[in-house]
N, C-alpha and C. Protein backbone atom coordinates (compact mmCIF):
# COMPACT_ATOMS: atom_id res chain seq x y z
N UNK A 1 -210.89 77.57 58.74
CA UNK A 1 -210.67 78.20 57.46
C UNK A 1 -211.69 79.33 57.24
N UNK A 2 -213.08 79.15 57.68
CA UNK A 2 -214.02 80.09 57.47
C UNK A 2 -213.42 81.59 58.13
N UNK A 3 -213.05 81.08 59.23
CA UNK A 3 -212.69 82.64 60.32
C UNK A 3 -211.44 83.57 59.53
N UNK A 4 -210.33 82.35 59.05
CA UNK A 4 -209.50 83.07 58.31
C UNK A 4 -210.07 84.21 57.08
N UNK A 5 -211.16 83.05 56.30
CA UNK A 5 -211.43 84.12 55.21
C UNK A 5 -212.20 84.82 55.45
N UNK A 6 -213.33 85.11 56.69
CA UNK A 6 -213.52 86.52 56.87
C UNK A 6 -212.55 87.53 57.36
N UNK A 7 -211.91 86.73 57.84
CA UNK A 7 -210.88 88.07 58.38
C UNK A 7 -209.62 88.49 57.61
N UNK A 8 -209.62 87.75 56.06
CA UNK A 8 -209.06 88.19 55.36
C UNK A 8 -209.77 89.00 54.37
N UNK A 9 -211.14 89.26 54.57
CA UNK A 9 -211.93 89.58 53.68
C UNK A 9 -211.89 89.00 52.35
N UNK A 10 -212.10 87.66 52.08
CA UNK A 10 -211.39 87.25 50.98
C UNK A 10 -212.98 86.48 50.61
N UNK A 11 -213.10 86.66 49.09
CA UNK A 11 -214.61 86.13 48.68
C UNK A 11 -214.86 85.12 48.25
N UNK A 12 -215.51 84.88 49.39
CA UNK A 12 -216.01 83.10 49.95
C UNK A 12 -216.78 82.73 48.43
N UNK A 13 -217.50 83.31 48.07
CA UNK A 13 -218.28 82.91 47.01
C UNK A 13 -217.36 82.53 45.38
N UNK A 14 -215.97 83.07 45.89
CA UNK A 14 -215.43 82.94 44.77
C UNK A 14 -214.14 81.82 44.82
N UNK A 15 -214.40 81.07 45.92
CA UNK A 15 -213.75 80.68 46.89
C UNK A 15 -213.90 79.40 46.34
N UNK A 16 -215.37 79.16 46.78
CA UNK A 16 -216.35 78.26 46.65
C UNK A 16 -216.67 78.03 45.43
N UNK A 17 -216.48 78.72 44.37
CA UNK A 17 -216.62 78.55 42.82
C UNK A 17 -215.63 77.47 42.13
N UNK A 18 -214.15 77.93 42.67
CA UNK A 18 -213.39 77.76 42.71
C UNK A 18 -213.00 76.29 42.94
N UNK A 19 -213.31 75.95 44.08
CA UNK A 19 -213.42 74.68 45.37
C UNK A 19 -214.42 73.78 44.25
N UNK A 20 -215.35 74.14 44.08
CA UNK A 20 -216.64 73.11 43.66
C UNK A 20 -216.58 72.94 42.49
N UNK A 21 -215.62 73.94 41.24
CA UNK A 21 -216.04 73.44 39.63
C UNK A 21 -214.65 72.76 39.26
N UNK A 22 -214.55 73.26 37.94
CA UNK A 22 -213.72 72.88 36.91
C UNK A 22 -212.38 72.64 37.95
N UNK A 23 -211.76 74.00 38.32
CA UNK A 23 -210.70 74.42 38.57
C UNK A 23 -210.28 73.34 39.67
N UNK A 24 -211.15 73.36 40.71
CA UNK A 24 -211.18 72.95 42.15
C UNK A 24 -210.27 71.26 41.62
N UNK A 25 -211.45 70.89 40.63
CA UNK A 25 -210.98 69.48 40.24
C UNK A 25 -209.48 69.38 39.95
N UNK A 26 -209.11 70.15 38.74
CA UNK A 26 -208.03 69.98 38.07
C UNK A 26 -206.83 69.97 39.17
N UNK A 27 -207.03 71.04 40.08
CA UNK A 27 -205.64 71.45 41.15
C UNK A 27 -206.26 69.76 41.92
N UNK A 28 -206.72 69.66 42.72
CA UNK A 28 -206.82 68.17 42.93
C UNK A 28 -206.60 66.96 42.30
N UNK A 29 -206.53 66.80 40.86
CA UNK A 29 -205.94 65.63 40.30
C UNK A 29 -204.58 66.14 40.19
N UNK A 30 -204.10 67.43 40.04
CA UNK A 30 -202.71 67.80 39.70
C UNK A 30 -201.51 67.19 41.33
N UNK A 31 -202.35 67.64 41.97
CA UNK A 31 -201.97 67.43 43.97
C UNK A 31 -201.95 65.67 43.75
N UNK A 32 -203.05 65.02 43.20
CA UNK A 32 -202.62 63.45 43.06
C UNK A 32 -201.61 63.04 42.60
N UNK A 33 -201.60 63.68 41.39
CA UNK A 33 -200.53 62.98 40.53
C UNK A 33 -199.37 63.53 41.05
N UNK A 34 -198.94 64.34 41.34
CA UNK A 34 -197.46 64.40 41.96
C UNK A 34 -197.53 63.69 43.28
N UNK A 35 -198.52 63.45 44.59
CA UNK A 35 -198.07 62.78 45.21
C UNK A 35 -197.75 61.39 44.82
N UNK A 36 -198.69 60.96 43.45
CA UNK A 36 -198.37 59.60 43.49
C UNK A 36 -196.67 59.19 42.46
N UNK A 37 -196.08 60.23 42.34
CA UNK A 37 -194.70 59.73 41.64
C UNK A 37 -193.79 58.89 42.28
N UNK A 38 -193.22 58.02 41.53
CA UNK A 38 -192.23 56.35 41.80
C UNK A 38 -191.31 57.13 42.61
N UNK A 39 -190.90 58.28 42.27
CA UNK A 39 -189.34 58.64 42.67
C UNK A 39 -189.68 58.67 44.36
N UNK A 40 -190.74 58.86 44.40
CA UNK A 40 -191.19 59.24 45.94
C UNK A 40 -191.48 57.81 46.99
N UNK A 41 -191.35 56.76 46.21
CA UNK A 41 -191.18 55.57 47.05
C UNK A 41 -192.47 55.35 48.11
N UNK A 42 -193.48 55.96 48.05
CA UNK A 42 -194.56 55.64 48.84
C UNK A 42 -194.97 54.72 48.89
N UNK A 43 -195.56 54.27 50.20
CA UNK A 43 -195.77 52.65 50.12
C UNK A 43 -197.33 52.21 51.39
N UNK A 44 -197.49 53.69 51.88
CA UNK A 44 -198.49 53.69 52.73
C UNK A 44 -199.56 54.97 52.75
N UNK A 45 -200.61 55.03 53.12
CA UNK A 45 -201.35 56.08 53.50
C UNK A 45 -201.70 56.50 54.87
N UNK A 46 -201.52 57.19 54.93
CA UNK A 46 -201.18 58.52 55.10
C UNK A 46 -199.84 58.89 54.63
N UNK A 47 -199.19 59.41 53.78
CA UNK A 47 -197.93 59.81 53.86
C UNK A 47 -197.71 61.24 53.97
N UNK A 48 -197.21 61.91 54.95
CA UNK A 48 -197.38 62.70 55.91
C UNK A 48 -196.04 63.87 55.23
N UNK A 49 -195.74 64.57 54.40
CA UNK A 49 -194.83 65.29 54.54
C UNK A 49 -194.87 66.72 55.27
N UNK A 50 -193.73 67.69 56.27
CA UNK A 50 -193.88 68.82 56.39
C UNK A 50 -192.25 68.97 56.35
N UNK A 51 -192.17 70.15 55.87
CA UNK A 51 -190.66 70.78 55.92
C UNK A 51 -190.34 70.23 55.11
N UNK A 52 -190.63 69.38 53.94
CA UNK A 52 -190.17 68.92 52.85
C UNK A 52 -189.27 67.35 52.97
N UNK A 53 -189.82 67.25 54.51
CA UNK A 53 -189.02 65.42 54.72
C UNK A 53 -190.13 65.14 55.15
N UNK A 54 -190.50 63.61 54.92
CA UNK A 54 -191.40 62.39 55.44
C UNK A 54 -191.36 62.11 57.09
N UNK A 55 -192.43 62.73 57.13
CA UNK A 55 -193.00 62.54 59.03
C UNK A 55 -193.30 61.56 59.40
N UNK A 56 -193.18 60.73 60.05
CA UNK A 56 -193.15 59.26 60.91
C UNK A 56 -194.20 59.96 61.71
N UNK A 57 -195.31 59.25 61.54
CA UNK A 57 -196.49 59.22 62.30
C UNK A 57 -197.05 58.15 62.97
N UNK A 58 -196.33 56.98 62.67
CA UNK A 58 -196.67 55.61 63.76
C UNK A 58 -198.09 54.75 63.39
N UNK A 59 -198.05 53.77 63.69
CA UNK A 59 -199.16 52.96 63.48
C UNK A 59 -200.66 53.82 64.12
N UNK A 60 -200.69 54.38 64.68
CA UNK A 60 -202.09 55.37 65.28
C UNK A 60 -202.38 56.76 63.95
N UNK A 61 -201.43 56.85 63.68
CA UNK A 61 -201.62 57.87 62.60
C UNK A 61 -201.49 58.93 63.52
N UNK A 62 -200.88 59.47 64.19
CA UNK A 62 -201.54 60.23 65.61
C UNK A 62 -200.30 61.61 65.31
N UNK A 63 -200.56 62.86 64.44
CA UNK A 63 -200.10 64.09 64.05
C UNK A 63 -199.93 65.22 64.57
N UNK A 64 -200.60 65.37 65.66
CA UNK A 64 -200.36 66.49 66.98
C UNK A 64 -199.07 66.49 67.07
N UNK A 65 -198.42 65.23 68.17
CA UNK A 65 -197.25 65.37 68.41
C UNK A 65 -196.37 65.76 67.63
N UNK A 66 -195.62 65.16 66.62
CA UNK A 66 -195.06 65.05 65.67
C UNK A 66 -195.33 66.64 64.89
N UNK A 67 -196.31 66.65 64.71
CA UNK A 67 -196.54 68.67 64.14
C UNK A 67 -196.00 69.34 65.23
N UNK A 68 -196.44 69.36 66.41
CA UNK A 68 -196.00 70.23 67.35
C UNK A 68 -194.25 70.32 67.65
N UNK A 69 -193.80 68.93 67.66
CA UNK A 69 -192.24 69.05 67.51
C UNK A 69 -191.47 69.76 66.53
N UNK A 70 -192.18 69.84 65.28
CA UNK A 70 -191.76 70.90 64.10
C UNK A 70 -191.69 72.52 64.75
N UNK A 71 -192.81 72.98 65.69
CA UNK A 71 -193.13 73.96 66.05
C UNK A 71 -192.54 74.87 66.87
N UNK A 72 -192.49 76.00 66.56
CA UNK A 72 -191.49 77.03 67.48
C UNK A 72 -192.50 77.71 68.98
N UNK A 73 -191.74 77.67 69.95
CA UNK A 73 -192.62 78.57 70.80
C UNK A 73 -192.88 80.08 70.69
N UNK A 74 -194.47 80.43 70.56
CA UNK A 74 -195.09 79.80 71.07
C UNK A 74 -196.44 78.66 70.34
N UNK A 75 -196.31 77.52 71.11
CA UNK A 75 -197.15 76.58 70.36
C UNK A 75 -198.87 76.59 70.83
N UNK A 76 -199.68 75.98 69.82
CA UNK A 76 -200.81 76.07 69.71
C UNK A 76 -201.12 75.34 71.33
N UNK A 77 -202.14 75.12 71.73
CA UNK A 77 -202.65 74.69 73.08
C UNK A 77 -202.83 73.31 73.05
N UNK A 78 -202.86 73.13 71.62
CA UNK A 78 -203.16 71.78 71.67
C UNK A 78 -201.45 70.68 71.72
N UNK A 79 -201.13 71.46 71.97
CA UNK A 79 -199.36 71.21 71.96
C UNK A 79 -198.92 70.59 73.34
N UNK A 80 -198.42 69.36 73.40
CA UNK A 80 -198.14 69.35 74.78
C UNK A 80 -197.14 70.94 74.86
N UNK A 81 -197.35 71.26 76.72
CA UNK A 81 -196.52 72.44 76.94
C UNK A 81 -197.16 73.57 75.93
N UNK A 82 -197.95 73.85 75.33
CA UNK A 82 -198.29 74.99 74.19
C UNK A 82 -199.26 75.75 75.28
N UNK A 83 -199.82 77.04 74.45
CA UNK A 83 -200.51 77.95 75.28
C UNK A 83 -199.95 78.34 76.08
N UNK A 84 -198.85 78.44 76.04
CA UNK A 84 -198.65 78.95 78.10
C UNK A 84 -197.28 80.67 77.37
């Protein structure tokens, strides 16, 4: 994240204001409370969404794979088959 925001030139200090006070909090209890809604039937932690459906991540918790199958070539290295 650091490399991104220098190279977005984007101000870390305001970043970090942001992240650490009032605000930082509020968007974090707001991110709770919608993950924790009934309609959403959660029943474990980690609950893993991408693409807007519930990712099966397995008793290891183990998210590489499973991210990388979402993924178009070309994939990160850490991808089976990625980097190339």
């Amino acid at each position: 994240a650091f490399d991104c925001m220098e190279e977005l030139k984007m101000d870390k200090e305001a970043l970090k204001a942001c992240a650490q006070g009032q605000r930082g909090t509020d968007l974090s209890i707001q991110i709770g409370d919608r993950a924790m809604r009934p309609e959403l039937n959660r029943s474990y932690v980690p609950w893993v969404t991408a693409n807007g459906q519930h990712l099966e991540i397995g008793d290891k918790h183990e998210l590489v794979e499973p991210l990388c199958a979402l993924m178009e070539d070309p994939k990160p290295m850490l991808c089976p088959g990625g980097g190339q």
